[in-house]
C-alpha atoms as a PDB file:
ATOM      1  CA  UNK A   1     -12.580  49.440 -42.294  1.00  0.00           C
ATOM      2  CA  UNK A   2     -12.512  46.227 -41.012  1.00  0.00           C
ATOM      3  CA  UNK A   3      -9.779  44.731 -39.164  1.00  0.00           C
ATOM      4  CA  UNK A   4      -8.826  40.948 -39.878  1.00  0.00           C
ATOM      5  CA  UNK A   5      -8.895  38.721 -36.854  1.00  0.00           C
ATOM      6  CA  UNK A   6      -6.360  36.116 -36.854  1.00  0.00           C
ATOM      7  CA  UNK A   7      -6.560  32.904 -34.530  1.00  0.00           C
ATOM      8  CA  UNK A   8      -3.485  31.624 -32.927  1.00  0.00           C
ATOM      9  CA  UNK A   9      -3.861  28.586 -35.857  1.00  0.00           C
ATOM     10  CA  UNK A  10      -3.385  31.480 -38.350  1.00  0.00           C
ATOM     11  CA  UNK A  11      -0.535  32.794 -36.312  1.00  0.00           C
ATOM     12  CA  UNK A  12       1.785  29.553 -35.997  1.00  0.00           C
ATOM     13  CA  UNK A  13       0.951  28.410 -39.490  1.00  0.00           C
ATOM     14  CA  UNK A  14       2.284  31.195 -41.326  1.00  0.00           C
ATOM     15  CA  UNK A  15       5.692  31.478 -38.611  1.00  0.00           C
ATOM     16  CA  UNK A  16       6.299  28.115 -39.456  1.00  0.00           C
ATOM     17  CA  UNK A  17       6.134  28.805 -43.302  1.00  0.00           C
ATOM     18  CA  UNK A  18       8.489  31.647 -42.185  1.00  0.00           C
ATOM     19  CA  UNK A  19      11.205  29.576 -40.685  1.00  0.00           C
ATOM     20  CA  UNK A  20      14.137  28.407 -42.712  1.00  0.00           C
ATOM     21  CA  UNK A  21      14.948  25.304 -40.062  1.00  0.00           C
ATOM     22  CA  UNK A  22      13.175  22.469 -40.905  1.00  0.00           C
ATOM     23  CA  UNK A  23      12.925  22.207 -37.075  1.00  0.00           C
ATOM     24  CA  UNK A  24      10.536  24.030 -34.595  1.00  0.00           C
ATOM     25  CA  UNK A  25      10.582  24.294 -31.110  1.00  0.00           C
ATOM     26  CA  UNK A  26       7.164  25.146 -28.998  1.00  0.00           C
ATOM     27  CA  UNK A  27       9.545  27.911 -27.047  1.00  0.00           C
ATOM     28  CA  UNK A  28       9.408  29.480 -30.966  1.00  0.00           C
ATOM     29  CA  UNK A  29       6.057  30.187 -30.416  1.00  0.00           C
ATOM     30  CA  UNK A  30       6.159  31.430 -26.439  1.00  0.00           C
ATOM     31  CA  UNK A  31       4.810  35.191 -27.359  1.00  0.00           C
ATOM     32  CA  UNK A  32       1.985  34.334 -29.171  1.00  0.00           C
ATOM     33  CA  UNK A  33       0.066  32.873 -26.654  1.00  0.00           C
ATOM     34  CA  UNK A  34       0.072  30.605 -23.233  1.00  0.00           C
ATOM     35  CA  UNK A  35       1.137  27.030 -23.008  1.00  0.00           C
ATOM     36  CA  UNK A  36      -1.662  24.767 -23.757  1.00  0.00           C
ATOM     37  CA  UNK A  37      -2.773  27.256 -26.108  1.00  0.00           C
ATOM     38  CA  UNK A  38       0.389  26.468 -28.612  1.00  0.00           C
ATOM     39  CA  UNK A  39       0.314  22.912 -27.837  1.00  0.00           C
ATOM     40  CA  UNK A  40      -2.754  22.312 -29.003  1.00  0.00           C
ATOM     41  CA  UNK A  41      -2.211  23.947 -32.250  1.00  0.00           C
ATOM     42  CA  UNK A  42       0.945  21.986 -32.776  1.00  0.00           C
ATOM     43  CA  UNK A  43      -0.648  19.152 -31.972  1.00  0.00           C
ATOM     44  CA  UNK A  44      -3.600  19.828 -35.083  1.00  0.00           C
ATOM     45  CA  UNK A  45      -1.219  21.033 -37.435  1.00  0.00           C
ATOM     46  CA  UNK A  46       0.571  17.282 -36.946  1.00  0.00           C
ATOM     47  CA  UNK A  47      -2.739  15.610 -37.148  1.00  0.00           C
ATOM     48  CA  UNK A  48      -3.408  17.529 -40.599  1.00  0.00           C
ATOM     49  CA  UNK A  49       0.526  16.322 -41.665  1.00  0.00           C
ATOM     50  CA  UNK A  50       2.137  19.830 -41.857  1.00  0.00           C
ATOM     51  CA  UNK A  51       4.683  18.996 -38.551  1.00  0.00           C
ATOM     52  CA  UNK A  52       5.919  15.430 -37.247  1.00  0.00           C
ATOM     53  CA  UNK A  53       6.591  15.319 -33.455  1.00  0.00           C
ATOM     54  CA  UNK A  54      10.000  14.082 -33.030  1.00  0.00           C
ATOM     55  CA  UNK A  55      10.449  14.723 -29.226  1.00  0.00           C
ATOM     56  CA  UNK A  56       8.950  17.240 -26.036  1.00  0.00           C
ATOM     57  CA  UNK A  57       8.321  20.211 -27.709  1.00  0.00           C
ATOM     58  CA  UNK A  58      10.380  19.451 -30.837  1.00  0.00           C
ATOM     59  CA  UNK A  59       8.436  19.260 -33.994  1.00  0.00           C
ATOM     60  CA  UNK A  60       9.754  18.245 -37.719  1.00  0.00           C
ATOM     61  CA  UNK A  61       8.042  20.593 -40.846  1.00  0.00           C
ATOM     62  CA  UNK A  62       6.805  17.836 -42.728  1.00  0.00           C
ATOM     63  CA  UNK A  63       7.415  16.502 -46.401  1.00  0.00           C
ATOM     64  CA  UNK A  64       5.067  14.674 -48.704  1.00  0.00           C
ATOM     65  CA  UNK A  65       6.454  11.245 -49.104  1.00  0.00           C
ATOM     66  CA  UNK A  66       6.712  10.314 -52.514  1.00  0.00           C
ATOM     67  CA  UNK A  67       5.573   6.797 -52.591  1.00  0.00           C
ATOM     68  CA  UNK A  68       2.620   6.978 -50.223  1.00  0.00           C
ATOM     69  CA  UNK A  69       1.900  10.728 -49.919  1.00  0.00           C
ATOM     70  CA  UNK A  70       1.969  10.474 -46.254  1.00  0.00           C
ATOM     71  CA  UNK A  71       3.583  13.106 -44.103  1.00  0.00           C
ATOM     72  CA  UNK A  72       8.049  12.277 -43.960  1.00  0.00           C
ATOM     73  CA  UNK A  73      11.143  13.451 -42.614  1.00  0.00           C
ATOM     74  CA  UNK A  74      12.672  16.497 -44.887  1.00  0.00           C
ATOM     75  CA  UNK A  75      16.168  14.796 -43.662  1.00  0.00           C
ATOM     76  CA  UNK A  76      18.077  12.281 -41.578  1.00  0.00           C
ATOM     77  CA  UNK A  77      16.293  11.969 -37.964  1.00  0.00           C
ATOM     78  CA  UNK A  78      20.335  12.394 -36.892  1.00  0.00           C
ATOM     79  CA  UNK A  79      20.649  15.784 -38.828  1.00  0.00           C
ATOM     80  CA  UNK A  80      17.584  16.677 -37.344  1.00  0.00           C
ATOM     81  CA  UNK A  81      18.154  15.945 -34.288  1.00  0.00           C
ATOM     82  CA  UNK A  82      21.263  17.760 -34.131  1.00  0.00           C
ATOM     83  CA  UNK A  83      19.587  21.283 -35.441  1.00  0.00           C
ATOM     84  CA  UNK A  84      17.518  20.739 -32.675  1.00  0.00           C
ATOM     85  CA  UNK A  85      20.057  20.132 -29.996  1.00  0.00           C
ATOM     86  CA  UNK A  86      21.730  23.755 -31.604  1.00  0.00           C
ATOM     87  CA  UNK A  87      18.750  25.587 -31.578  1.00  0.00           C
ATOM     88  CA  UNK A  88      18.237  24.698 -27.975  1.00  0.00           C
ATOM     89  CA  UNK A  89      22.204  25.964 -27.356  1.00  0.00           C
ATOM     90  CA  UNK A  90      23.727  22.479 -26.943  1.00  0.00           C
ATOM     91  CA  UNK A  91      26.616  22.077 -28.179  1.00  0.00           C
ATOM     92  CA  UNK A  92      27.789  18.788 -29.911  1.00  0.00           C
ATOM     93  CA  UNK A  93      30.628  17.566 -31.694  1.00  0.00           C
ATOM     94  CA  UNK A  94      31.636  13.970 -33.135  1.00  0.00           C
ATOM     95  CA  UNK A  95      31.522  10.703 -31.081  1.00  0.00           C
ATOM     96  CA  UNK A  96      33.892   8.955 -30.069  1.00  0.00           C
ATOM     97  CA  UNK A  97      33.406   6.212 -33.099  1.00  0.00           C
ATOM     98  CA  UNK A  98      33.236   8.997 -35.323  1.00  0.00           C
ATOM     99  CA  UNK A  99      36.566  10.771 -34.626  1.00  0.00           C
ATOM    100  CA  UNK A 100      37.792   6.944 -34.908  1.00  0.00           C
ATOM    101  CA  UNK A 101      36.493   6.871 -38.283  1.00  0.00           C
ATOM    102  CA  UNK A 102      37.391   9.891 -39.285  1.00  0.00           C
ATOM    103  CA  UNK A 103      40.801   9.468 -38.401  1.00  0.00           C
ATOM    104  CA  UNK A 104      41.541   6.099 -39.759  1.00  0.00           C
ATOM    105  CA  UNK A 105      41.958   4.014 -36.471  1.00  0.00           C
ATOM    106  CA  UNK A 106      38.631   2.148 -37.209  1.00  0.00           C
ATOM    107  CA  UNK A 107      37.018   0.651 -40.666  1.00  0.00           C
ATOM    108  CA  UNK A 108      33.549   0.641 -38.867  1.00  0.00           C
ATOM    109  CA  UNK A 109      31.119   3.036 -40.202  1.00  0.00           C
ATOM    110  CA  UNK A 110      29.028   4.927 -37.657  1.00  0.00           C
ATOM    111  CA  UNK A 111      25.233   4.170 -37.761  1.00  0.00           C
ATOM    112  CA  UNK A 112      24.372   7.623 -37.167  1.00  0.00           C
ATOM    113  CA  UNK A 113      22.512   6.844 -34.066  1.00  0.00           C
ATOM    114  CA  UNK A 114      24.166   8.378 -31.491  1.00  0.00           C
ATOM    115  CA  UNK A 115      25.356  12.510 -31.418  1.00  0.00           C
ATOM    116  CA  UNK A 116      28.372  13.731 -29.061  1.00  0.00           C
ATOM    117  CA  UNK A 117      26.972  16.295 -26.945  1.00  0.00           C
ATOM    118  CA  UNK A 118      29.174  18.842 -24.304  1.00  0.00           C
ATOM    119  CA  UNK A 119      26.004  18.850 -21.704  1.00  0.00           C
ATOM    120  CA  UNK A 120      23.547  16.466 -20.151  1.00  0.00           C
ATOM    121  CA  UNK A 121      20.476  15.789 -22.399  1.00  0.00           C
ATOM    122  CA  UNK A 122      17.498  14.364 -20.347  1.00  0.00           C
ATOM    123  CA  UNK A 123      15.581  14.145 -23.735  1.00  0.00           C
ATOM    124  CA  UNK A 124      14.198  11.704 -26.225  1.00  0.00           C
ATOM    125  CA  UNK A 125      14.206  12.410 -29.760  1.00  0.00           C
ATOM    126  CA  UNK A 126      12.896  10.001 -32.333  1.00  0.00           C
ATOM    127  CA  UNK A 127      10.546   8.784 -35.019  1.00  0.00           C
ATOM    128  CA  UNK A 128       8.913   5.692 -35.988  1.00  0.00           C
ATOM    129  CA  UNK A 129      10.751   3.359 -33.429  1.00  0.00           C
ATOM    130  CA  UNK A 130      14.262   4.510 -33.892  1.00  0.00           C
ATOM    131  CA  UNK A 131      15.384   6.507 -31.485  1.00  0.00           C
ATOM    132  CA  UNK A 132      18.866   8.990 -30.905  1.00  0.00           C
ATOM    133  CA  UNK A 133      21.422   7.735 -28.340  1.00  0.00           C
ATOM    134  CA  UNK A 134      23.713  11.190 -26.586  1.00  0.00           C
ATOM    135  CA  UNK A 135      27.113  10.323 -25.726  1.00  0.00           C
ATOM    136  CA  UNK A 136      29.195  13.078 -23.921  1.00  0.00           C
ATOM    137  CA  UNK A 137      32.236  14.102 -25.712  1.00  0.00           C
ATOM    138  CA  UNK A 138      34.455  16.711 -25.117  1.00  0.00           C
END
């Protein structure tokens, strides 16, 4: 009997159909082979449409847009962005403008641009020229 031989492609593709995140990390994919190795395969499954890069190592699974059937966020790039800053153990809370908000001190609505974190973030997340802003809270 034969056995089936399964590229590292094969591998990621069907771990990502596995996940129930919409967001990956490369670290998610650290045992199945080196480095460059995963890279490269995250970087063809975006260029066939089935992840969107939204930062270093922080990929998006992808949804058909509607209108032009072209590869779209699932959710908010601030929702996203803040399952990715849990799944990498940061903790984050409201901001500042938020908790003003939320509390009735202030009638201006928060853009949703900026997410209260308890570390340093040395990272950029974003997608399609808008970009997230951290602001430490505590």
């Amino acid at each position: 009997m034969k056995s089936r031989q399964t590229t590292l492609l094969s591998q990621v593709r069907s771990r990502i159909d596995r996940k129930r995140n919409a967001v990956v990390l490369r670290q998610d994919f650290r045992d199945l082979g080196k480095y460059d190795q995963v890279g490269r395969c995250l970087l063809r499954l975006v260029k066939e449409g089935r992840l969107i890069k939204i930062g270093q190592g922080i990929y998006v699974r992808a949804a058909v847009s509607p209108l032009d059937e072209q590869p779209a966020l699932p959710k908010s790039l601030n929702s996203l962005a803040v399952e990715a800053m849990q799944k990498m153990g940061i903790p984050t809370g409201p901001t500042a403008t938020e908790r003003d908000y939320n509390e009735g001190k202030s009638t201006q609505v928060p853009t949703g641009r900026t997410i209260g974190v308890r570390k340093r973030v040395r990272r950029h997340i974003g997608y399609n020229g808008y970009t997230m802003k951290f602001e430490h809270v505590t």
